[in-house]
N, C-alpha and C. Protein backbone atom coordinates (compact mmCIF):
# COMPACT_ATOMS: atom_id res chain seq x y z
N UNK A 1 -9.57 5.97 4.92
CA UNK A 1 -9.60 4.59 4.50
C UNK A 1 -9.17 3.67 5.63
N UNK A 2 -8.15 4.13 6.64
CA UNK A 2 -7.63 3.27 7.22
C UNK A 2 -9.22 3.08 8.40
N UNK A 3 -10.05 4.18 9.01
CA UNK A 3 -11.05 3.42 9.82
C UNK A 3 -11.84 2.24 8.75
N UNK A 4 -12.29 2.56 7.79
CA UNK A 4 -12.79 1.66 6.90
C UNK A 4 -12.18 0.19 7.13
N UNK A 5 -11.27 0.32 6.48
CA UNK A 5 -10.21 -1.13 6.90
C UNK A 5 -10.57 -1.47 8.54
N UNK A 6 -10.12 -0.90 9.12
CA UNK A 6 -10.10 -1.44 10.81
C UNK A 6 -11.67 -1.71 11.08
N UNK A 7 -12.26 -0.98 10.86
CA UNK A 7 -13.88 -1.09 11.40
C UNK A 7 -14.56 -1.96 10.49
N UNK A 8 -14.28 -2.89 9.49
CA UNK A 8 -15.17 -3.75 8.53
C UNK A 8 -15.21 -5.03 9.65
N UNK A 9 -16.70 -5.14 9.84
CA UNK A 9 -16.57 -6.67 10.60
C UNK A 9 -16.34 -7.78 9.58
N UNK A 10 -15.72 -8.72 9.97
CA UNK A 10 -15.96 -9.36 9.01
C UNK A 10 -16.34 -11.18 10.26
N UNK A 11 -16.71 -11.80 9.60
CA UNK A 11 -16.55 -13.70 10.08
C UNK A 11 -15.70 -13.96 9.89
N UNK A 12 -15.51 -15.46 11.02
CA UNK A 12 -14.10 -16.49 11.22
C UNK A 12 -13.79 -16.69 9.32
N UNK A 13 -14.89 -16.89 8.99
CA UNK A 13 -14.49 -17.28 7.62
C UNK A 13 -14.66 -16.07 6.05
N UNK A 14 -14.52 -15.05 6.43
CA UNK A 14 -14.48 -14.23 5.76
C UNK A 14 -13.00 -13.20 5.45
N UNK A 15 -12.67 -12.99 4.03
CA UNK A 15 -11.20 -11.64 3.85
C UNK A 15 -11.78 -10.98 3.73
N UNK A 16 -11.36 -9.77 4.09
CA UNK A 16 -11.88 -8.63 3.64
C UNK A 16 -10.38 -8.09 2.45
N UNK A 17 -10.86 -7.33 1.06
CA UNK A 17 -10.17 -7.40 0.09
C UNK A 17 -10.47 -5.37 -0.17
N UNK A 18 -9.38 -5.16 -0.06
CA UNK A 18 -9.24 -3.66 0.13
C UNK A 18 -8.44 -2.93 -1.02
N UNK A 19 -8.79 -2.65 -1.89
CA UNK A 19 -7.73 -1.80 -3.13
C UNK A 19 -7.02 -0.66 -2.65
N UNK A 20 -5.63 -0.89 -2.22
CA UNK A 20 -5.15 0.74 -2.30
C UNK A 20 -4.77 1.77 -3.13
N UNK A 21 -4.81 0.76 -4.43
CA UNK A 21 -4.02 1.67 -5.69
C UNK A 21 -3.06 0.91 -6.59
N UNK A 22 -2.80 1.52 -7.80
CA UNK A 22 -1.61 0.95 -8.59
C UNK A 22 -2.01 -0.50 -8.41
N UNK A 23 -1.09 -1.55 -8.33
CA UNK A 23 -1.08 -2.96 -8.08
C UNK A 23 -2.05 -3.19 -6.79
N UNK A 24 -1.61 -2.21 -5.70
CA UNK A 24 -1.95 -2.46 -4.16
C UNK A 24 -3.20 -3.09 -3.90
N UNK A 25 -2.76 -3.82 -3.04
CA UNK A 25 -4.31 -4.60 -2.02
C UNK A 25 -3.88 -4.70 -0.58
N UNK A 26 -4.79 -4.37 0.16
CA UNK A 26 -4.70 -4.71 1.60
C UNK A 26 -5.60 -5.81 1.54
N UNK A 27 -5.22 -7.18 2.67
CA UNK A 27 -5.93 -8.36 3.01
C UNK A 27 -6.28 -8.43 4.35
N UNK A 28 -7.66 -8.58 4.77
CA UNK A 28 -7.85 -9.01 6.56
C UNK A 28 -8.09 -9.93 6.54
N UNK A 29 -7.92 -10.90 7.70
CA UNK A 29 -8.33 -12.00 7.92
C UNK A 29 -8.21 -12.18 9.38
N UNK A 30 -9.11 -12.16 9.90
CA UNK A 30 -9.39 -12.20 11.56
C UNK A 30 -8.32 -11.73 12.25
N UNK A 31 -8.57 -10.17 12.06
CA UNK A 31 -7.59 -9.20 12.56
C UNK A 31 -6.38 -8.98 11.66
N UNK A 32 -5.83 -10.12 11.27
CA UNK A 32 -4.36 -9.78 10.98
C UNK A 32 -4.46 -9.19 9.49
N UNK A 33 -3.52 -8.39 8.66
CA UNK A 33 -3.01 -7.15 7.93
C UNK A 33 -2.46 -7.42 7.21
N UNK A 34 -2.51 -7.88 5.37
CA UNK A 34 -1.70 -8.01 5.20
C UNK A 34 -1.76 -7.36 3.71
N UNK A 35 -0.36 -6.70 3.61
CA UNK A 35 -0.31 -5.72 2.56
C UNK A 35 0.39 -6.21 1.05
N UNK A 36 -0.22 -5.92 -0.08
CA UNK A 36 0.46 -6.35 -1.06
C UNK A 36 0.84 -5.57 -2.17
N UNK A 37 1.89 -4.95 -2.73
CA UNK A 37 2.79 -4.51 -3.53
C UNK A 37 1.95 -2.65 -3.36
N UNK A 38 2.33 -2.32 -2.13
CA UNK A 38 1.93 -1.02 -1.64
C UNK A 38 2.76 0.05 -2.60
N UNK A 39 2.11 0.55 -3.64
CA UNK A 39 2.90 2.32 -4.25
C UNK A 39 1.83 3.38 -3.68
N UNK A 40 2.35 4.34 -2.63
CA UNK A 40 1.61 5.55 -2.36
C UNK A 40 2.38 6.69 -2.49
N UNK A 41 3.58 6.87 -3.37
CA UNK A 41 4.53 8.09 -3.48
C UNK A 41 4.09 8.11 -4.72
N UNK A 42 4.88 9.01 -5.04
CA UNK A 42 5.33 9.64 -6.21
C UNK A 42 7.21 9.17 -6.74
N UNK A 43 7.46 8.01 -5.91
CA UNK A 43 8.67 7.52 -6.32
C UNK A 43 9.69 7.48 -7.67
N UNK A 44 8.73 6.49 -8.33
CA UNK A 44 8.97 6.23 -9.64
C UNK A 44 9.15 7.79 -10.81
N UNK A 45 7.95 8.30 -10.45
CA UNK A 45 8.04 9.42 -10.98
C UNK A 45 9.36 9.99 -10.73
N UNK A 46 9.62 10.59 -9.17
CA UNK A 46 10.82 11.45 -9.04
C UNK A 46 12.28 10.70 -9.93
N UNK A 47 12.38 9.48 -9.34
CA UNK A 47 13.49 9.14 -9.34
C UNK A 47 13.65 8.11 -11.09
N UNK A 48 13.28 8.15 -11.81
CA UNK A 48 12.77 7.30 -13.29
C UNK A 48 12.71 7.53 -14.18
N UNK A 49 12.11 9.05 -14.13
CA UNK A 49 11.09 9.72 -15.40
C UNK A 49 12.36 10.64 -15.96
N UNK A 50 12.16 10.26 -17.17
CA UNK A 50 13.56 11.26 -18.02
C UNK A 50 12.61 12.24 -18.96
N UNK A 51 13.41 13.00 -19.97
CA UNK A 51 12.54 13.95 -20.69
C UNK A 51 11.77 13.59 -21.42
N UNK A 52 11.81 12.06 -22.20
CA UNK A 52 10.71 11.70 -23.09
C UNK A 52 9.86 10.71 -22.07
N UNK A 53 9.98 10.26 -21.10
CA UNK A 53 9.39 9.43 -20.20
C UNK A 53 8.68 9.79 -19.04
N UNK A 54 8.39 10.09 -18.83
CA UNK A 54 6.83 10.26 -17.70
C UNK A 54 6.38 9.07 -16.79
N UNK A 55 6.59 9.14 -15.49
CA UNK A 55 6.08 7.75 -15.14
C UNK A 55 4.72 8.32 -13.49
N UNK A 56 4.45 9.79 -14.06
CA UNK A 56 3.23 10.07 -13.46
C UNK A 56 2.35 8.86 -12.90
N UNK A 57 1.52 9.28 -11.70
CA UNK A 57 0.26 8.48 -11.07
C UNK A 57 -0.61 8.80 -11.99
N UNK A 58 -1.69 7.90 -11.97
CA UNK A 58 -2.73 8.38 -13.10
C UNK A 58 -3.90 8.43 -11.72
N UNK A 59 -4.08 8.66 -10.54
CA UNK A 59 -4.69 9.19 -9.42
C UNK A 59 -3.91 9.35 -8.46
N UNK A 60 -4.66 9.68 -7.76
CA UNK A 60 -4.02 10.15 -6.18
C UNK A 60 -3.97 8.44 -5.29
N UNK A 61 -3.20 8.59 -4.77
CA UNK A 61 -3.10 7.29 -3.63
C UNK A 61 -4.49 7.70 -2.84
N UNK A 62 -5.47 6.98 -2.20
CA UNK A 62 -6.49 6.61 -1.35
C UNK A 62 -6.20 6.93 -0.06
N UNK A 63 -4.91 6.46 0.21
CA UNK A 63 -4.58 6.18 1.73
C UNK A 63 -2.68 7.56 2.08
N UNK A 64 -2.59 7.44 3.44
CA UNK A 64 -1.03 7.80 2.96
C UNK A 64 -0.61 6.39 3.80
N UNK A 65 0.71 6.47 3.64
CA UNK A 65 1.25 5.34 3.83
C UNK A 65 1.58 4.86 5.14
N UNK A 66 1.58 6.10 5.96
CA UNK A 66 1.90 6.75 7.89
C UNK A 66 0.56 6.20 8.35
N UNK A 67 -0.69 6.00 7.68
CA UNK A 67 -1.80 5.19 8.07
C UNK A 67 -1.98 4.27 7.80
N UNK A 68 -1.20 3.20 7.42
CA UNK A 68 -1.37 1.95 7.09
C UNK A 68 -0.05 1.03 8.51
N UNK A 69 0.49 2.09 9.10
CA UNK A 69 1.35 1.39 10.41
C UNK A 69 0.61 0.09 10.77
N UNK A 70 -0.81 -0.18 10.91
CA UNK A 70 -1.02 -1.43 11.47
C UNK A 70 -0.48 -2.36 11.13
N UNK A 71 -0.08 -3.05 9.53
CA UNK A 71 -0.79 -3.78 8.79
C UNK A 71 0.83 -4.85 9.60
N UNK A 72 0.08 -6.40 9.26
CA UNK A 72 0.71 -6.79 10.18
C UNK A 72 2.52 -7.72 9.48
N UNK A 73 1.61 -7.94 7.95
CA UNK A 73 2.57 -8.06 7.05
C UNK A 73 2.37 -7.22 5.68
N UNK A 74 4.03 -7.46 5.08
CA UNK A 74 3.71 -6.40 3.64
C UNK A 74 4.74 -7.32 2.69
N UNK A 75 3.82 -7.70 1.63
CA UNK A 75 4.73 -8.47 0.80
C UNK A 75 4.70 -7.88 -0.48
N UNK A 76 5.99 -7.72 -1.08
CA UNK A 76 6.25 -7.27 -2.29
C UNK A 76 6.73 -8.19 -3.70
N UNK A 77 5.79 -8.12 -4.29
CA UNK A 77 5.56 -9.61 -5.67
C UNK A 77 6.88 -9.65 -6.18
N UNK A 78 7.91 -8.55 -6.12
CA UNK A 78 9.39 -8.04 -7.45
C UNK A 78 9.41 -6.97 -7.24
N UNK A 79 10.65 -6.92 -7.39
CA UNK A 79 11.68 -5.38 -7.20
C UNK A 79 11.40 -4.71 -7.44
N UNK A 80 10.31 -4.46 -9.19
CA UNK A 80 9.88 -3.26 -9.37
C UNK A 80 9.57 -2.18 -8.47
N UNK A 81 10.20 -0.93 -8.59
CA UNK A 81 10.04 0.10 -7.58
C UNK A 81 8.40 0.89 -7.79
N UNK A 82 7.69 0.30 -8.55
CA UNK A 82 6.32 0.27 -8.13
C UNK A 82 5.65 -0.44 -7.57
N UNK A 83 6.00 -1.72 -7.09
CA UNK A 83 5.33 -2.57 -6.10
C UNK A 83 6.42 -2.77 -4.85
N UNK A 84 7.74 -2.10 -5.02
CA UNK A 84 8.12 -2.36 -3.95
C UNK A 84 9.08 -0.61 -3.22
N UNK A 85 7.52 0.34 -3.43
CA UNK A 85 8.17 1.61 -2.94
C UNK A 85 8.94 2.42 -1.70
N UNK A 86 10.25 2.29 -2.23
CA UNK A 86 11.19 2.64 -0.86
C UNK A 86 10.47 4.06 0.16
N UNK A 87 9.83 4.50 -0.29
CA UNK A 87 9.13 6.09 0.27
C UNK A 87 7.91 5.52 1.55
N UNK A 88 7.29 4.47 0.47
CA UNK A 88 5.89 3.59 1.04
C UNK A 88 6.15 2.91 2.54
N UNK A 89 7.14 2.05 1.79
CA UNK A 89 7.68 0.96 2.75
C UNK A 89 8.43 1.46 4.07
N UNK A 90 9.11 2.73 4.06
CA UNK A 90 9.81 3.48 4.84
C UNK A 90 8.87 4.15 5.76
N UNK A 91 7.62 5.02 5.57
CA UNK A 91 7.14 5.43 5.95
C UNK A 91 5.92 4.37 7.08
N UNK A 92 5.79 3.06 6.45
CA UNK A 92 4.91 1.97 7.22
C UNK A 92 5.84 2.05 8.06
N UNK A 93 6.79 1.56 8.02
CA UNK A 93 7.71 0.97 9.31
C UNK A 93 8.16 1.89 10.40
N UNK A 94 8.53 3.07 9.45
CA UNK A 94 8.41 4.27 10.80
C UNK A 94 7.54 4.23 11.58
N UNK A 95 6.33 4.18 11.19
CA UNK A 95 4.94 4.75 11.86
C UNK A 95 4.38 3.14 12.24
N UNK A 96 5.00 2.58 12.66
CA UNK A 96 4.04 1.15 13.10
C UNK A 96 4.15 0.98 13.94
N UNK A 97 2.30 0.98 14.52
CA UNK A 97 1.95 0.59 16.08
C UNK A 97 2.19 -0.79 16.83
């Protein structure tokens, strides 16, 4: 996914609008990256889910999160630890070019 993203031409006046999952969207706009309420773990699940509660993915993430290092911003809508995943967010910033 991530050549997809990088390689879409787009015009001065064109976004390019990218679904990563869950809430997630990636935004381009003449080059620059910008990420919105990124979940690519299994967070919620590990750390949430009690015996009557389940907070399973209902797919696989698209992307991992160590390939999204470009992106140039990442904004998170609320705390919820599904739009604002400590695993996700940890792993962008490690890995950013």
């Amino acid at each position: 996914m991530k050549n997809k993203i990088t390689n879409t031409r787009l015009s001065n006046d064109q976004i390019g609008i990218f679904y990563i999952g869950q809430a997630g969207f990636l935004f381009k706009y003449n080059n620059i990256y910008v990420l919105i309420d990124p979940y690519l773990s299994d967070y919620v699940d590990r750390y949430c889910s009690t015996e009557k509660i389940k907070w399973k993915r209902k797919y696989a993430p698209p992307v991992e999160p160590q390939e999204l290092s470009f992106v140039d911003y990442v904004i998170c809508t609320h705390a919820h630890l599904d739009h604002m995943d400590p695993d996700t967010l940890s792993k962008i910033y490690l890995n950013r070019t």
